[in-house]
C-alpha atoms as a PDB file:
ATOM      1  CA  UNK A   1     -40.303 -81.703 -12.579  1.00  0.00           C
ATOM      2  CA  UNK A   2     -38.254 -82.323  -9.317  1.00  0.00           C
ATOM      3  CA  UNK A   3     -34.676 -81.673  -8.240  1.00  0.00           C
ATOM      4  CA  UNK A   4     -32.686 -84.471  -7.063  1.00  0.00           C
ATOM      5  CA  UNK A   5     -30.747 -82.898  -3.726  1.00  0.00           C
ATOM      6  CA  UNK A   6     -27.526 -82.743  -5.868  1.00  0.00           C
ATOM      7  CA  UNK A   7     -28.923 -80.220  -8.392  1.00  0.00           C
ATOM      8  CA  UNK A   8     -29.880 -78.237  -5.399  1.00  0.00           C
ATOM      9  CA  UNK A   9     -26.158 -78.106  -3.939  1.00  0.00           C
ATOM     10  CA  UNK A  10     -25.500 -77.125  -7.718  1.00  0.00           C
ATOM     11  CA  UNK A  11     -27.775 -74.196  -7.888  1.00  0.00           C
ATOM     12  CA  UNK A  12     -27.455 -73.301  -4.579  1.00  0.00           C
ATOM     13  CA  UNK A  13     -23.585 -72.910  -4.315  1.00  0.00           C
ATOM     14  CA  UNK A  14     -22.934 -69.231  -6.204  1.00  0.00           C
ATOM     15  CA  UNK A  15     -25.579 -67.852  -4.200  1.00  0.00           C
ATOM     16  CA  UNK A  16     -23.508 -69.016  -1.025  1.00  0.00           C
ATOM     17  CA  UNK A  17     -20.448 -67.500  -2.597  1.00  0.00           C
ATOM     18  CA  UNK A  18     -21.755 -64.311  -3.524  1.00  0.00           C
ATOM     19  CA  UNK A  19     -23.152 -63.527  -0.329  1.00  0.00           C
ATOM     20  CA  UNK A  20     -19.596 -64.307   1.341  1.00  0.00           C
ATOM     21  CA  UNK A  21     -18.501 -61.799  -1.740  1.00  0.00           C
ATOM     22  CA  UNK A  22     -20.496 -59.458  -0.716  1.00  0.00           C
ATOM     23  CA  UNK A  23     -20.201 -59.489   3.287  1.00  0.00           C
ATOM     24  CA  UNK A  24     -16.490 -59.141   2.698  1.00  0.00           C
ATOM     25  CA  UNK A  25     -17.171 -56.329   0.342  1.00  0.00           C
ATOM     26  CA  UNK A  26     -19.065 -54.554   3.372  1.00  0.00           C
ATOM     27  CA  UNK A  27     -16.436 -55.143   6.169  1.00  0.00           C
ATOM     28  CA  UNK A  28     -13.783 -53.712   3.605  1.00  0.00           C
ATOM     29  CA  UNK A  29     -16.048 -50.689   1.768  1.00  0.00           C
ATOM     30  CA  UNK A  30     -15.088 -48.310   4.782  1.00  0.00           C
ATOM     31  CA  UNK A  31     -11.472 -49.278   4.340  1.00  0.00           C
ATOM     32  CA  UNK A  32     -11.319 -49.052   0.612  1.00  0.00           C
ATOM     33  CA  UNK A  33     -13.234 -45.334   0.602  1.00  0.00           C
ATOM     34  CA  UNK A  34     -10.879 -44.011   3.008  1.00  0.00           C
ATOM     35  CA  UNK A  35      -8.035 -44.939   1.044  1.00  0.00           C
ATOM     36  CA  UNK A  36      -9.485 -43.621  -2.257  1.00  0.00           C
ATOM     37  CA  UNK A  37      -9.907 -40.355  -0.411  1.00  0.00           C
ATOM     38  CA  UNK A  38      -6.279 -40.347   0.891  1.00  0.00           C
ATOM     39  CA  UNK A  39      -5.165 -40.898  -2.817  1.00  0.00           C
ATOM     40  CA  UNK A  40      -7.412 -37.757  -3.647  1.00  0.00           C
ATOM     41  CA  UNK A  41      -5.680 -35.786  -0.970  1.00  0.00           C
ATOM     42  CA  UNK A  42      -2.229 -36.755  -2.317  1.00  0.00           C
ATOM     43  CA  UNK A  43      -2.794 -35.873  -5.476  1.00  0.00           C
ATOM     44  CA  UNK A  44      -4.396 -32.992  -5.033  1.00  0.00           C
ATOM     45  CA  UNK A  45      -1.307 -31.792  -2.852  1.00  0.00           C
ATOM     46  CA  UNK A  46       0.448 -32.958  -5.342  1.00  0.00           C
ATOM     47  CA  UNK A  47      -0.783 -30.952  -8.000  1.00  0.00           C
ATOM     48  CA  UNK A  48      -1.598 -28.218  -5.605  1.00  0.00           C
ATOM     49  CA  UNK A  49       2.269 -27.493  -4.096  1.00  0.00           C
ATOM     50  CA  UNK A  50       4.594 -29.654  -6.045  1.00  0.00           C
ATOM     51  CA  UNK A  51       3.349 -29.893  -9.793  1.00  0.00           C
ATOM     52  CA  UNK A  52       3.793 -27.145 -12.390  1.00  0.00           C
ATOM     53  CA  UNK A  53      -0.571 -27.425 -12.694  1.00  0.00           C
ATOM     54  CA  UNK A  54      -0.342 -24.501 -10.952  1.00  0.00           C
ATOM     55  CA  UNK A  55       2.495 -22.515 -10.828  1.00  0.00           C
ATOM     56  CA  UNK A  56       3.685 -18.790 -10.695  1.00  0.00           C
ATOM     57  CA  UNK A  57       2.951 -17.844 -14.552  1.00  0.00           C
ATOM     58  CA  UNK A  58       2.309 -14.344 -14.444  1.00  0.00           C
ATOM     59  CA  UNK A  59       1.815 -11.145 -11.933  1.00  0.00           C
ATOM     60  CA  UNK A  60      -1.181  -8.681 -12.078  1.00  0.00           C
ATOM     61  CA  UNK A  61      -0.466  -5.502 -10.856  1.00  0.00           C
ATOM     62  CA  UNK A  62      -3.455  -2.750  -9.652  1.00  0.00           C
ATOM     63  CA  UNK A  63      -3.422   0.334  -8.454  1.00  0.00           C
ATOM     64  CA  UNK A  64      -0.325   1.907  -9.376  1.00  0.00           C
ATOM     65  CA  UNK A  65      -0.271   5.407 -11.311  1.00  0.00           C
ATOM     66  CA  UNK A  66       3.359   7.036 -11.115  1.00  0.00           C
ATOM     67  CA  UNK A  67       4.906   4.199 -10.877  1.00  0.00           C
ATOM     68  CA  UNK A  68       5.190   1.509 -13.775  1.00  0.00           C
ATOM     69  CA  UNK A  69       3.716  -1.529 -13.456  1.00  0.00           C
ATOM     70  CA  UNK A  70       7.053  -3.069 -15.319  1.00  0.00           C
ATOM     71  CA  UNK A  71       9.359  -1.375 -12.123  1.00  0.00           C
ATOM     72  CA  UNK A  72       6.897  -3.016  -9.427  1.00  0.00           C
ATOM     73  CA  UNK A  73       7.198  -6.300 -11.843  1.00  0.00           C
ATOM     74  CA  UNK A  74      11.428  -5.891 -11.748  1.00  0.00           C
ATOM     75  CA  UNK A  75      11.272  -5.046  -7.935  1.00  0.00           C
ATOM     76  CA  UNK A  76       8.983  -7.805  -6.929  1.00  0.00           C
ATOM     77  CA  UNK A  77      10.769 -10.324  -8.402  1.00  0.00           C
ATOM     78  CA  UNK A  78       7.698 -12.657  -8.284  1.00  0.00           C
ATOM     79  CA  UNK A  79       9.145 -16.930  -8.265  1.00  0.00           C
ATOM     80  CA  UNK A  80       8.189 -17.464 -11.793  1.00  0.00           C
ATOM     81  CA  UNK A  81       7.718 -21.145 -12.116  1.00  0.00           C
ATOM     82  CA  UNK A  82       7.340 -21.837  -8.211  1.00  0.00           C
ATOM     83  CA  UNK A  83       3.927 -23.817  -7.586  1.00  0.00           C
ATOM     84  CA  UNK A  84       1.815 -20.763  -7.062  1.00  0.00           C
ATOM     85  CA  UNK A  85       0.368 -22.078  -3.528  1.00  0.00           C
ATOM     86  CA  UNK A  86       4.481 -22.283  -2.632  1.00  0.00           C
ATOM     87  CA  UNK A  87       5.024 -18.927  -3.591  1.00  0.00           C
ATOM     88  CA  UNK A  88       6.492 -16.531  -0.952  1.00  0.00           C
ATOM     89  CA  UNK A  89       4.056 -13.457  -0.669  1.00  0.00           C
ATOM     90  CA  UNK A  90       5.214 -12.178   2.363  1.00  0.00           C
ATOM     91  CA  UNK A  91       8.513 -11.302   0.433  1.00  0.00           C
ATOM     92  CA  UNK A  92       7.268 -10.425  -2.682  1.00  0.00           C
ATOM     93  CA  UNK A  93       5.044  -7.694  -0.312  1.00  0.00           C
ATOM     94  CA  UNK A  94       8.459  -6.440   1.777  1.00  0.00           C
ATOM     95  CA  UNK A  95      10.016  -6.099  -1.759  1.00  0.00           C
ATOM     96  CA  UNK A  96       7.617  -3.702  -3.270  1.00  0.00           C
ATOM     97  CA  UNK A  97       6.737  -1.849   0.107  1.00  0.00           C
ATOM     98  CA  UNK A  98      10.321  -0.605  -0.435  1.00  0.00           C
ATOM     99  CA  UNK A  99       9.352   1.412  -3.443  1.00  0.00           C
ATOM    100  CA  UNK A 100       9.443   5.591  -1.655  1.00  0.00           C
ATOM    101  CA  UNK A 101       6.476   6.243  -4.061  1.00  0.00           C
ATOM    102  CA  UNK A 102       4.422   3.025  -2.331  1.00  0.00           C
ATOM    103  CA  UNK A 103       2.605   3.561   0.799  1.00  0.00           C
ATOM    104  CA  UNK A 104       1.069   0.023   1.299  1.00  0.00           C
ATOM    105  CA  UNK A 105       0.910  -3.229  -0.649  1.00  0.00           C
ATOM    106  CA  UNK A 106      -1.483  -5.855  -0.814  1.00  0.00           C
ATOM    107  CA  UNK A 107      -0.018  -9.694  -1.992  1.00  0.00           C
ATOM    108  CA  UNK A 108      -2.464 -12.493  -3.050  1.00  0.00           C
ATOM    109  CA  UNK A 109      -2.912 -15.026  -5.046  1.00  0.00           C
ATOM    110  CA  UNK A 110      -4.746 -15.281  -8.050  1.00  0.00           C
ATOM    111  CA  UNK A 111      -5.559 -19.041  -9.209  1.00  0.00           C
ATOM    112  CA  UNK A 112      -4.593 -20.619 -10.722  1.00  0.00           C
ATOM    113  CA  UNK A 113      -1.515 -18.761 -12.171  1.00  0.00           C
ATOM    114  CA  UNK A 114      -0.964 -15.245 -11.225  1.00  0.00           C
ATOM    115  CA  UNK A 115      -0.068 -13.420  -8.190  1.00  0.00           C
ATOM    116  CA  UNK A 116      -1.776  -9.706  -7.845  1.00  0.00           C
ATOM    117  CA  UNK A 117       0.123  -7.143  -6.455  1.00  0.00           C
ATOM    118  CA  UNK A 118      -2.461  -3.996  -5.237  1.00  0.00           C
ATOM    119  CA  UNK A 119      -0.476  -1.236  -4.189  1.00  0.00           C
ATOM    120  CA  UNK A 120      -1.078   2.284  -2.651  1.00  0.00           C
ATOM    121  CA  UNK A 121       0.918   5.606  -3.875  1.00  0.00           C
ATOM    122  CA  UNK A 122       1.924   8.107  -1.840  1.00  0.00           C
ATOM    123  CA  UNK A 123      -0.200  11.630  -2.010  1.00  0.00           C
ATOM    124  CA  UNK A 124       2.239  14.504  -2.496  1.00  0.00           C
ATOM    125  CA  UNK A 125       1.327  17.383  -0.702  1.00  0.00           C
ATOM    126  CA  UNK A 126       4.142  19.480  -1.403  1.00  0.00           C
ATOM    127  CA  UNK A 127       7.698  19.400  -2.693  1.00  0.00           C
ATOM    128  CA  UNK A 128      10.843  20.020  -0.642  1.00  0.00           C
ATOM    129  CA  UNK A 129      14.057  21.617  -1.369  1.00  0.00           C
ATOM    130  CA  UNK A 130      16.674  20.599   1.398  1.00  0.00           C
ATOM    131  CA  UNK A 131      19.289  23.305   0.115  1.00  0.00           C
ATOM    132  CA  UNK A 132      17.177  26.361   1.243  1.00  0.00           C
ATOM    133  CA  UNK A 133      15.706  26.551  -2.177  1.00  0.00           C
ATOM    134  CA  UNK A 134      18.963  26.814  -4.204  1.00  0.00           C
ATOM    135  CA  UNK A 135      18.142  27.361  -7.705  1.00  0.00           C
ATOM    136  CA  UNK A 136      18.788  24.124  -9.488  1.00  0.00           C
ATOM    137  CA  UNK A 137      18.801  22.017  -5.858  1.00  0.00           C
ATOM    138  CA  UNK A 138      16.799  18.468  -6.451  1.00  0.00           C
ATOM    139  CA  UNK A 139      13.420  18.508  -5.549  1.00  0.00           C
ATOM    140  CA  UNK A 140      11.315  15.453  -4.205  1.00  0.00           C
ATOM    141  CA  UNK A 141       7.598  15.227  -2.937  1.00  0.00           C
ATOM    142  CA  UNK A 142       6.620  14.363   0.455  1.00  0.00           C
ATOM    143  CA  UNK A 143       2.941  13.210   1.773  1.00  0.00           C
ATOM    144  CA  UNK A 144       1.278  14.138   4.966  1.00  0.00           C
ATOM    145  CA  UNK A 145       3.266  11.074   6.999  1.00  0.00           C
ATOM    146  CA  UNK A 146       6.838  13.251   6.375  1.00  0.00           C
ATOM    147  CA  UNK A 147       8.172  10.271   3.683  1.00  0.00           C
ATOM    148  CA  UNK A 148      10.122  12.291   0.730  1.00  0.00           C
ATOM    149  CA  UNK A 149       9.705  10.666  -2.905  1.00  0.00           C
ATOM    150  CA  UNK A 150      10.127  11.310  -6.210  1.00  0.00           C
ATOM    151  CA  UNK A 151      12.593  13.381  -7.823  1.00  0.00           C
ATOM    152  CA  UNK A 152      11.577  16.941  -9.843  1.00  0.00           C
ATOM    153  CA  UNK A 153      13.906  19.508 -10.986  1.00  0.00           C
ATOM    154  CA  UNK A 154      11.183  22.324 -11.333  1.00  0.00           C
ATOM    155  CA  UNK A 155       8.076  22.683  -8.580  1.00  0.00           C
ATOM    156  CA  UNK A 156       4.929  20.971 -10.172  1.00  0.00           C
ATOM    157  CA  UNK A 157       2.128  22.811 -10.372  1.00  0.00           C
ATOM    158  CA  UNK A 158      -0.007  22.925  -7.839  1.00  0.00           C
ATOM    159  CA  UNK A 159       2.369  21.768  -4.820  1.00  0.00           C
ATOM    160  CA  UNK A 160       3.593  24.276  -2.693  1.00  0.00           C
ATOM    161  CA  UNK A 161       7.605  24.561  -1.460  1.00  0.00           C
ATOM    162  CA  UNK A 162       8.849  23.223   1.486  1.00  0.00           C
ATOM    163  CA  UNK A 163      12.459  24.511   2.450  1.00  0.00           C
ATOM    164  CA  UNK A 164      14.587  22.603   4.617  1.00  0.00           C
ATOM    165  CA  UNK A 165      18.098  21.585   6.017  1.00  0.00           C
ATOM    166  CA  UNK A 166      19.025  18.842   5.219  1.00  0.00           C
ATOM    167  CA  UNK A 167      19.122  16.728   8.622  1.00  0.00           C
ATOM    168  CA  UNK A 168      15.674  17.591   9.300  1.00  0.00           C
ATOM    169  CA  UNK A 169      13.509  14.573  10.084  1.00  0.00           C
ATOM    170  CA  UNK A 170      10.199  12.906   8.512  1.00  0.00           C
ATOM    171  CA  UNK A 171       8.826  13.956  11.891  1.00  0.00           C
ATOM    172  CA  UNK A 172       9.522  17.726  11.259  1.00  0.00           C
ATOM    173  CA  UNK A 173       8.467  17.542   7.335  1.00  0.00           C
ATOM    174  CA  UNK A 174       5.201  15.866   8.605  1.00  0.00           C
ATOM    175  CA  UNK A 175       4.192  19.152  10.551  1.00  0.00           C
ATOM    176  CA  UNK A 176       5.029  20.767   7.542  1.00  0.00           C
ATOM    177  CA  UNK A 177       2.855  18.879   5.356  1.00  0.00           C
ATOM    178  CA  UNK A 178       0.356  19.368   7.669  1.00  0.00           C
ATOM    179  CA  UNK A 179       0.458  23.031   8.135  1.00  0.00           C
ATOM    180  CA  UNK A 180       0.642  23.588   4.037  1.00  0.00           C
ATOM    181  CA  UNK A 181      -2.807  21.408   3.947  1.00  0.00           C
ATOM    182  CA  UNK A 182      -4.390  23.335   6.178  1.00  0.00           C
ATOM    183  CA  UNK A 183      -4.325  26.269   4.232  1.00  0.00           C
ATOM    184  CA  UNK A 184      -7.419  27.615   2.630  1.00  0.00           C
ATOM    185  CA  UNK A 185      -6.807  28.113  -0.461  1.00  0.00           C
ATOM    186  CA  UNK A 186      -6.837  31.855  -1.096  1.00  0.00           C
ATOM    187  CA  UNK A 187      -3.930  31.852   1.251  1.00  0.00           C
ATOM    188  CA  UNK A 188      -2.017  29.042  -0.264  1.00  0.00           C
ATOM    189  CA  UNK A 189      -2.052  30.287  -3.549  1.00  0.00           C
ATOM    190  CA  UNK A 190      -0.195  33.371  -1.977  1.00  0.00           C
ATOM    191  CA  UNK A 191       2.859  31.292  -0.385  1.00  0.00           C
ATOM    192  CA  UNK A 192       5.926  31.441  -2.451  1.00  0.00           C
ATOM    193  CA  UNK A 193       7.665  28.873   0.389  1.00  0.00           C
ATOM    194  CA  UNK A 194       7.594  27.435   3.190  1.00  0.00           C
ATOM    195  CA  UNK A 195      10.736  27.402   5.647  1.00  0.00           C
ATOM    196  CA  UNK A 196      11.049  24.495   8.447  1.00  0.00           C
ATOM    197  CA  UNK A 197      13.525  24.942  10.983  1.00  0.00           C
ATOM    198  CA  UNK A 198      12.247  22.656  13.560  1.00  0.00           C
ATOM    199  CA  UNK A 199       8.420  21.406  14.460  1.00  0.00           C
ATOM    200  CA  UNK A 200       7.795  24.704  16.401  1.00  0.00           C
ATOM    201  CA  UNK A 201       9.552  26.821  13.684  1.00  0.00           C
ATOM    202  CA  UNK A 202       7.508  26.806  10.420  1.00  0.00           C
ATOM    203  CA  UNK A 203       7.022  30.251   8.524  1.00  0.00           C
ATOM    204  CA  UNK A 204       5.604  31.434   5.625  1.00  0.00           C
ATOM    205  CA  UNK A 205       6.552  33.680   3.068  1.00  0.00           C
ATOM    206  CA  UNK A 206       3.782  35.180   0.654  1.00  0.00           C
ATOM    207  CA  UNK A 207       4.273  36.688  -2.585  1.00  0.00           C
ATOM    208  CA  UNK A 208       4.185  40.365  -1.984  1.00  0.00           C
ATOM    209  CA  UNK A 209       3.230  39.896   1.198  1.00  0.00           C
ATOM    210  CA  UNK A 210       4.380  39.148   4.586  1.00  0.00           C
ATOM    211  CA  UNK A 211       6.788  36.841   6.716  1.00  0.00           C
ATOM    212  CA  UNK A 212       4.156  34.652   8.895  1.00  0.00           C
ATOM    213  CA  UNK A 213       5.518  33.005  11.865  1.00  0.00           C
ATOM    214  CA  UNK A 214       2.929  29.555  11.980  1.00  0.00           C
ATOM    215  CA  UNK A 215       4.988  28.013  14.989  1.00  0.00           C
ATOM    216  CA  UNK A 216       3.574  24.196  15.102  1.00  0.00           C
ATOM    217  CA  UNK A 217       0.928  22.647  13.690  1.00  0.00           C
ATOM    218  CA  UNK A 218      -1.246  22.641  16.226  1.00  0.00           C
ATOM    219  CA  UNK A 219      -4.363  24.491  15.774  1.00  0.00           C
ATOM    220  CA  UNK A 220      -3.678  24.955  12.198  1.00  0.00           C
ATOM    221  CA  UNK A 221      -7.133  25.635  11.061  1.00  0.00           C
ATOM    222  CA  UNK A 222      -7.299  28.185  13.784  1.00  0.00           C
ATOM    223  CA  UNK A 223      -4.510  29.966  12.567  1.00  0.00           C
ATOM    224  CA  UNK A 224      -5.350  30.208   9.119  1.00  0.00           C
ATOM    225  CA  UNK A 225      -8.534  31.819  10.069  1.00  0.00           C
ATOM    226  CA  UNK A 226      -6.309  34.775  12.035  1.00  0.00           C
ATOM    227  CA  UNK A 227      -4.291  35.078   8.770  1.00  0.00           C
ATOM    228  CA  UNK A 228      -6.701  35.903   6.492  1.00  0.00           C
ATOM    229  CA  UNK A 229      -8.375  38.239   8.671  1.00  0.00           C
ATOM    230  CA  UNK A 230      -4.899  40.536   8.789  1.00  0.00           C
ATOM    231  CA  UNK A 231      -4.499  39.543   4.579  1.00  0.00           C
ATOM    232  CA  UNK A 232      -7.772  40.556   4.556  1.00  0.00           C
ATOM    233  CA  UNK A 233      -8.284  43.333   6.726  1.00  0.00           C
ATOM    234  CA  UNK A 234      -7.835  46.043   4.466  1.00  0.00           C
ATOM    235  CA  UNK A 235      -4.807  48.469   2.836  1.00  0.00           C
ATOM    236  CA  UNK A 236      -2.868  48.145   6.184  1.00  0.00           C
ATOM    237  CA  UNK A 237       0.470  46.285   5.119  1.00  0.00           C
ATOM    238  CA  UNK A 238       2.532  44.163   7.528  1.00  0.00           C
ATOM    239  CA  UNK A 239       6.263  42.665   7.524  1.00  0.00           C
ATOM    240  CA  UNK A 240       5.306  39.999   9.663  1.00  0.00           C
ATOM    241  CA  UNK A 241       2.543  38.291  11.570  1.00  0.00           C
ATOM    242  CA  UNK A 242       3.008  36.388  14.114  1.00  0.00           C
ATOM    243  CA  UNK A 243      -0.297  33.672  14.261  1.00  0.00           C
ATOM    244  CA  UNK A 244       1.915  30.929  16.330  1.00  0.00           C
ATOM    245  CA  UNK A 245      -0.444  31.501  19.744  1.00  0.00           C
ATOM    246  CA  UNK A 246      -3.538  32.485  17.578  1.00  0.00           C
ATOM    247  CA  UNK A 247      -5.549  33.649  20.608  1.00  0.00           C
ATOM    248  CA  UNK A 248      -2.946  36.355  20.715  1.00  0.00           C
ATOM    249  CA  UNK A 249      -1.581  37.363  17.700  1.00  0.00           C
ATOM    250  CA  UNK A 250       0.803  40.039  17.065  1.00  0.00           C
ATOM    251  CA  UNK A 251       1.771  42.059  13.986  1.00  0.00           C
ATOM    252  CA  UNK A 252       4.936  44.594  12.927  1.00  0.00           C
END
């Protein structure tokens, strides 16, 4: 059978259009992919910083031992609600560094709901009294960088007493720290207090025992060495011991 030349046009026409259909599809497929991805972008910020998909609904807290998770919650004051990639960490962070028991604080996010707060307690390495060790004066804890915390009304066990006046500076209580760490322990389970004057003025008193005259905290290790060598010496009993220049030590 043969086609007349009008059945031709006839069968021949869609195939004309869908290859103009198709060319255009081609110039345009670049055009229509890069504004289905902008959509995607959009929306996804969208969702990401301006929705309530993912928003501030809780906040995880790590780390913490003294202090309650429910205070660092209070103190935080975390933007419940607040599209969680909007939150303000930074301030949330400054907030709970303030804490005296915190020594550092990490901030981060937890998707797609939570913020984590990791924090980092202070290490009490003695108490202080700042009233010359008035019986009944407050007592907080301080940690080898000088920062007083915490609030006892009897010594804890374990922590040694720092006495103080009370304009001395973290600077001063942080070569006192030092000096009480230092101690071996056979001596430190002798001192009944410590008294700081001033960073060159730190003595020890010992139960039944001696006044010793430390000086600094320089060559603390040192010094504590010459100390138990007089404590340990044998019957002779001093009043005081001077270890402050412990290449030259001197006794009465």
């Amino acid at each position: 059978m043969t086609m007349t030349d009008d059945e031709t046009v006839v069968v021949a026409a869609p195939t004309f259009k869908q290859r103009r259909w198709t060319a255009r599809l081609r110039r345009w497929r670049p055009f229509l992919i890069i504004a289905l991805a902008l959509a995607l972008v959009v929306t996804g910020i969208w969702l990401v910083f301006y929705s309530s998909v993912a928003s501030v609904r809780g906040v995880e807290v790590v780390g913490n031992h003294r202090v309650t998770a429910q205070h660092i919650r209070s103190v935080a004051r975390a933007p419940i609600g607040t599209p969680l990639a909007r939150a303000d960490l930074a301030a949330v962070q400054a907030r709970v560094e303030a804490i005296p028991d915190v020594s550092a604080v990490s901030v981060s996010r937890s998707w797609l709901h939570t913020i984590r707060i990791e924090v980092t307690e202070r290490v009490p390495v003695a108490v202080v009294s700042r009233d010359s060790g008035t019986a009944g004066a407050p007592l907080q804890a301080v940690d080898l960088d000088g920062v007083l915390f915490g609030s006892f009304r009897s010594r804890p066990k374990g922590l040694p007493l720092i006495r103080t006046a009370p304009g001395v500076t973290a600077e001063v209580l942080s070569e006192a720290a030092k000096v009480v760490t230092s101690l071996r322990s056979d001596i430190a389970s002798r001192v009944r207090y410590v008294d700081v004057a001033s960073i060159d003025k730190i003595t020890l008193s010992l139960r039944n025992g001696p006044q010793v005259l430390w000086g600094s905290a320089d060559d603390s290790e040192e010094k504590a060495d010459v100390l138990a060598v007089f404590l340990n010496g044998g019957s002779k009993k001093y009043t005081r011991i001077d270890v402050s220049v412990p290449g030259k030590p001197t006794t009465r």
